[in-house]
C-alpha atoms as a PDB file:
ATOM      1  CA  UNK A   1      26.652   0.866-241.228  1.00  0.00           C
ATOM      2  CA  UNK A   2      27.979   3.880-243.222  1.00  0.00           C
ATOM      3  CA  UNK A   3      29.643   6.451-241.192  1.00  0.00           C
ATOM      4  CA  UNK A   4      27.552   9.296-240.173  1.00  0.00           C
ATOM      5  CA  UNK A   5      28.291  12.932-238.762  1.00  0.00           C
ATOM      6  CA  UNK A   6      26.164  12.397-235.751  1.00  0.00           C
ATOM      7  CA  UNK A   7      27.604  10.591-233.267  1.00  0.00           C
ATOM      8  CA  UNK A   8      26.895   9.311-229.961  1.00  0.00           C
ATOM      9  CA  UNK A   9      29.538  10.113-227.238  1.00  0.00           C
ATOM     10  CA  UNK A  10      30.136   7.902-224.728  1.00  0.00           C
ATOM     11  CA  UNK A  11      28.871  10.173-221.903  1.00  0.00           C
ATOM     12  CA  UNK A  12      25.572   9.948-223.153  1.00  0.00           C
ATOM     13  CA  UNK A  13      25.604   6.301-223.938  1.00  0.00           C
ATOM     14  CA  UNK A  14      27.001   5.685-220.002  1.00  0.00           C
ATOM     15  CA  UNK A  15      24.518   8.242-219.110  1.00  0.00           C
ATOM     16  CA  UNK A  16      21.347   6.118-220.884  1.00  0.00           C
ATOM     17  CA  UNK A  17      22.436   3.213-219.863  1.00  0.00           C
ATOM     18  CA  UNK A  18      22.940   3.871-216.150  1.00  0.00           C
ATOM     19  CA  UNK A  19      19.391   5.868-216.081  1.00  0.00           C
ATOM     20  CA  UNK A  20      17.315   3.088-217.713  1.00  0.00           C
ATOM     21  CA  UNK A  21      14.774   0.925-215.866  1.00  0.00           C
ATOM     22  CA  UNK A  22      15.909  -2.178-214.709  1.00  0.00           C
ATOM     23  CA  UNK A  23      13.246  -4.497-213.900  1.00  0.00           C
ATOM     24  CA  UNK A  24      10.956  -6.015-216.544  1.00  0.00           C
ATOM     25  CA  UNK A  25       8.305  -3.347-216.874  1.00  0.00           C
ATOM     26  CA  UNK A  26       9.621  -0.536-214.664  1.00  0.00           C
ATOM     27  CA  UNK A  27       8.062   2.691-215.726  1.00  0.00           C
ATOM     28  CA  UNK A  28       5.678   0.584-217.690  1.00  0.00           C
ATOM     29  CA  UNK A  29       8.159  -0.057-220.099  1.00  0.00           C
ATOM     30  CA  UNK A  30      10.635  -2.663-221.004  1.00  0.00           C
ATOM     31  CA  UNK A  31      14.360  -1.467-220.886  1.00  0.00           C
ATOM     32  CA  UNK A  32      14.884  -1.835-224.371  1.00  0.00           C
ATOM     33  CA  UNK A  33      11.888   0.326-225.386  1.00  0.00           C
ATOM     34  CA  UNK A  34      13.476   2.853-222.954  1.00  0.00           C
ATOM     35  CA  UNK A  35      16.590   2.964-224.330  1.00  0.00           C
ATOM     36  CA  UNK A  36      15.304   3.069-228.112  1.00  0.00           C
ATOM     37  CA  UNK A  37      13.161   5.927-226.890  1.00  0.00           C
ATOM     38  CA  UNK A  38      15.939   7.850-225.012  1.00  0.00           C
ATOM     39  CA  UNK A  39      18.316   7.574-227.761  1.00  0.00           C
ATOM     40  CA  UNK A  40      16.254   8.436-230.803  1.00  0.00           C
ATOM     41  CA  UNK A  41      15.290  12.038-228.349  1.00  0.00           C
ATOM     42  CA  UNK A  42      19.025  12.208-227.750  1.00  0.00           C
ATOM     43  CA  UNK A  43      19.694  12.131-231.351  1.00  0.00           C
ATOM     44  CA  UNK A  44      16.595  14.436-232.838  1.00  0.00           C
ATOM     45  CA  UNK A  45      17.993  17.028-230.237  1.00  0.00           C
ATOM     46  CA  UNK A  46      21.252  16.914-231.626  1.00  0.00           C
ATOM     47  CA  UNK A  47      19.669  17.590-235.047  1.00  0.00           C
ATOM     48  CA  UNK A  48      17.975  20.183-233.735  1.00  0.00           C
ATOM     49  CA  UNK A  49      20.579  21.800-231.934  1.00  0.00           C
ATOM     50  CA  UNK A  50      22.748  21.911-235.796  1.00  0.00           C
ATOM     51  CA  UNK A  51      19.908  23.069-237.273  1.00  0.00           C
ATOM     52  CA  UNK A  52      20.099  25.989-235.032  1.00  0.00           C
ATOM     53  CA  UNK A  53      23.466  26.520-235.269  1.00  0.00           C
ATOM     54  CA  UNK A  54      23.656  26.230-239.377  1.00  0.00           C
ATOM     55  CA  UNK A  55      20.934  28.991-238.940  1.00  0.00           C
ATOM     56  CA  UNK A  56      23.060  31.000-236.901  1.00  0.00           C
ATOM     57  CA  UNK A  57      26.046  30.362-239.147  1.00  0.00           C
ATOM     58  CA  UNK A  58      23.823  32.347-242.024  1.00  0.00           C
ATOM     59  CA  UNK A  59      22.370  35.263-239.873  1.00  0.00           C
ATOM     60  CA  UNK A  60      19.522  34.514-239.156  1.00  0.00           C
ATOM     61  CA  UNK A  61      18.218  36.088-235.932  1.00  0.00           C
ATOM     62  CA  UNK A  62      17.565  34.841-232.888  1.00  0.00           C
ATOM     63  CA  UNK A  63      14.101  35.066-232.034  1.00  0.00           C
ATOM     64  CA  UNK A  64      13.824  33.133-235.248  1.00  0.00           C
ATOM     65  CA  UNK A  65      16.113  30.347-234.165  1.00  0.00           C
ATOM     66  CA  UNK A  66      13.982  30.298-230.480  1.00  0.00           C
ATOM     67  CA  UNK A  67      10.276  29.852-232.692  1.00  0.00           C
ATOM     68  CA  UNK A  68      11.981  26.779-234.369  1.00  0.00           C
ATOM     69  CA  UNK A  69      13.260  25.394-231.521  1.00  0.00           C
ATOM     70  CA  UNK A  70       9.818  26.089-229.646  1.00  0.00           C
ATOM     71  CA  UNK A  71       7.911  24.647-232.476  1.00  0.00           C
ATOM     72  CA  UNK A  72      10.091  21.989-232.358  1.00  0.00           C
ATOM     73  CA  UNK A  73      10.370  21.147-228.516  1.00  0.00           C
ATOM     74  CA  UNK A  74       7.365  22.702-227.262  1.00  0.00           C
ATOM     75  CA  UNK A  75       7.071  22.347-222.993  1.00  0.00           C
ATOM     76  CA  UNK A  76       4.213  20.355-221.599  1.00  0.00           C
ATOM     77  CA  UNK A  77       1.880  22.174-219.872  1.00  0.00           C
ATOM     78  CA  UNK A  78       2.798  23.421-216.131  1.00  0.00           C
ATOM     79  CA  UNK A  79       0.825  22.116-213.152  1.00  0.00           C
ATOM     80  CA  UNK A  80      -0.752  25.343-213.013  1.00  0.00           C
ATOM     81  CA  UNK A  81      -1.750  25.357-216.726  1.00  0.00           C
ATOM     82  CA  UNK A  82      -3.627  22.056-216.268  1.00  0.00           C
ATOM     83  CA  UNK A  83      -5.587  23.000-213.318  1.00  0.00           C
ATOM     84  CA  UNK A  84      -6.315  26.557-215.269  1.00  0.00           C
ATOM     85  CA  UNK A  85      -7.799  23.815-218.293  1.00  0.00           C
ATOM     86  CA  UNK A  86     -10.220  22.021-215.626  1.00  0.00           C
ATOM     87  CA  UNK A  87     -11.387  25.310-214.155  1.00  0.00           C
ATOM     88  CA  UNK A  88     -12.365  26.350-217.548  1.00  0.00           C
ATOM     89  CA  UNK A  89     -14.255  23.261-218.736  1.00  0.00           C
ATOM     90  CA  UNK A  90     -15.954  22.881-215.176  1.00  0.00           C
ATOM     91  CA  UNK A  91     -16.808  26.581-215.872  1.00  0.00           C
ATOM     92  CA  UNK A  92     -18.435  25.786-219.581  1.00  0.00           C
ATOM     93  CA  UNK A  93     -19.877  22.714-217.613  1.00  0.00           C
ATOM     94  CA  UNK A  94     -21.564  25.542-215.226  1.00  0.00           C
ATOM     95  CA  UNK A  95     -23.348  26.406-218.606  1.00  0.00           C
ATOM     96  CA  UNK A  96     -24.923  23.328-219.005  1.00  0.00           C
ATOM     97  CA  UNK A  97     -25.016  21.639-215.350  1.00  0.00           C
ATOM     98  CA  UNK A  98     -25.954  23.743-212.473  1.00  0.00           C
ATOM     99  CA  UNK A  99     -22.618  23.947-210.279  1.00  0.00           C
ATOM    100  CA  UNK A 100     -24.747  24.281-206.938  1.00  0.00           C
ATOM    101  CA  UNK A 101     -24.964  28.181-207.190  1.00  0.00           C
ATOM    102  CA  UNK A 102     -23.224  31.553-206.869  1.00  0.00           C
ATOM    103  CA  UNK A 103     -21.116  29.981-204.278  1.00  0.00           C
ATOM    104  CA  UNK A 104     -19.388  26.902-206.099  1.00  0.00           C
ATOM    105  CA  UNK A 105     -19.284  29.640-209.262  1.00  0.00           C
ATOM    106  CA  UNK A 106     -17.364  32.016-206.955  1.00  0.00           C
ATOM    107  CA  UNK A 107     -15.071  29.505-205.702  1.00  0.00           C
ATOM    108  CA  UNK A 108     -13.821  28.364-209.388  1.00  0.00           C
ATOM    109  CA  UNK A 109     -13.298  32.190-209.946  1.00  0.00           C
ATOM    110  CA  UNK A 110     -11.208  32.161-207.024  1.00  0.00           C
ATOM    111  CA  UNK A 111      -8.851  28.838-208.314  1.00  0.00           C
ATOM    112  CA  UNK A 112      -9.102  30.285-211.586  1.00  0.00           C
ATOM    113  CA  UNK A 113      -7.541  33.289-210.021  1.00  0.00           C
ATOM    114  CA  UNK A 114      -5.202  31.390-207.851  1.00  0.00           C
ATOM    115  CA  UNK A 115      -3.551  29.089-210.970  1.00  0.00           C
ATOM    116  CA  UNK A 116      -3.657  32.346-212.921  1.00  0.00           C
ATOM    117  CA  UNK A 117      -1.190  34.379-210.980  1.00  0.00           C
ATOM    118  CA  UNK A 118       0.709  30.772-210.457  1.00  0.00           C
ATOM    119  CA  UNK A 119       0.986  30.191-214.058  1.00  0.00           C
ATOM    120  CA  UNK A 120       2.650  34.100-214.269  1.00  0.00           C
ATOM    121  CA  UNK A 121       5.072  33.015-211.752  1.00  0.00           C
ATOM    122  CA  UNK A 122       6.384  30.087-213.178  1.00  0.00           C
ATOM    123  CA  UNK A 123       6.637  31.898-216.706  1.00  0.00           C
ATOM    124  CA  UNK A 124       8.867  34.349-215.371  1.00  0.00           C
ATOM    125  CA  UNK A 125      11.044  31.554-213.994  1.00  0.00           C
END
């Protein structure tokens, strides 16, 4: 194999290697899979973290260099931010199916509340 400028340090490969599944389909995966799977996110977050660097390296600003990386790596959605997603479809499901009322419709505004204000919290964190 022709030598390459991104390399794998030996932290990371002890670090895969000792946080891989060990029995035959632990995590629903085999241990190989895992380790293919690790490794290729190890290394496209290496890329990612030049990429932001070379941009750096040329001025280019920073909220800039966050959008790509956000674009790039966007977070899965919170707890809070899933339960906000049912509320709203069981809410356009109130437009189709009765929910049983002004009561079960004031309750969902109430959750919808609740998951709101916990969905600020944990994007201030």
């Amino acid at each position: 194999m022709a030598d390459h400028p991104v390399k794998v340090s030996a932290g990371l490969v002890a670090s895969l290697r000792n946080s891989a599944p060990h029995g035959i389909r632990d995590a629903g995966v085999t241990r190989e899979l895992w380790l293919i799977n690790s490794a290729y996110a190890a290394g496209a977050d290496q890329e990612l973290k030049a990429c932001c660097e070379w941009l750096r390296s040329k001025d280019i600003l920073e909220p800039a260099i966050d959008a790509l990386r956000s674009a790039r790596r966007p977070k899965p959605p919170t707890l809070a931010e899933q339960g906000l997603a049912v509320v709203r479809q069981l809410k356009n499901l109130g437009s189709v199916v009765d929910l049983e009322g002004a009561e079960t419709k004031q309750q969902l505004n109430v959750l919808e509340e609740a998951l709101n204000r916990l969905a600020e919290l944990e994007a201030q964190q």
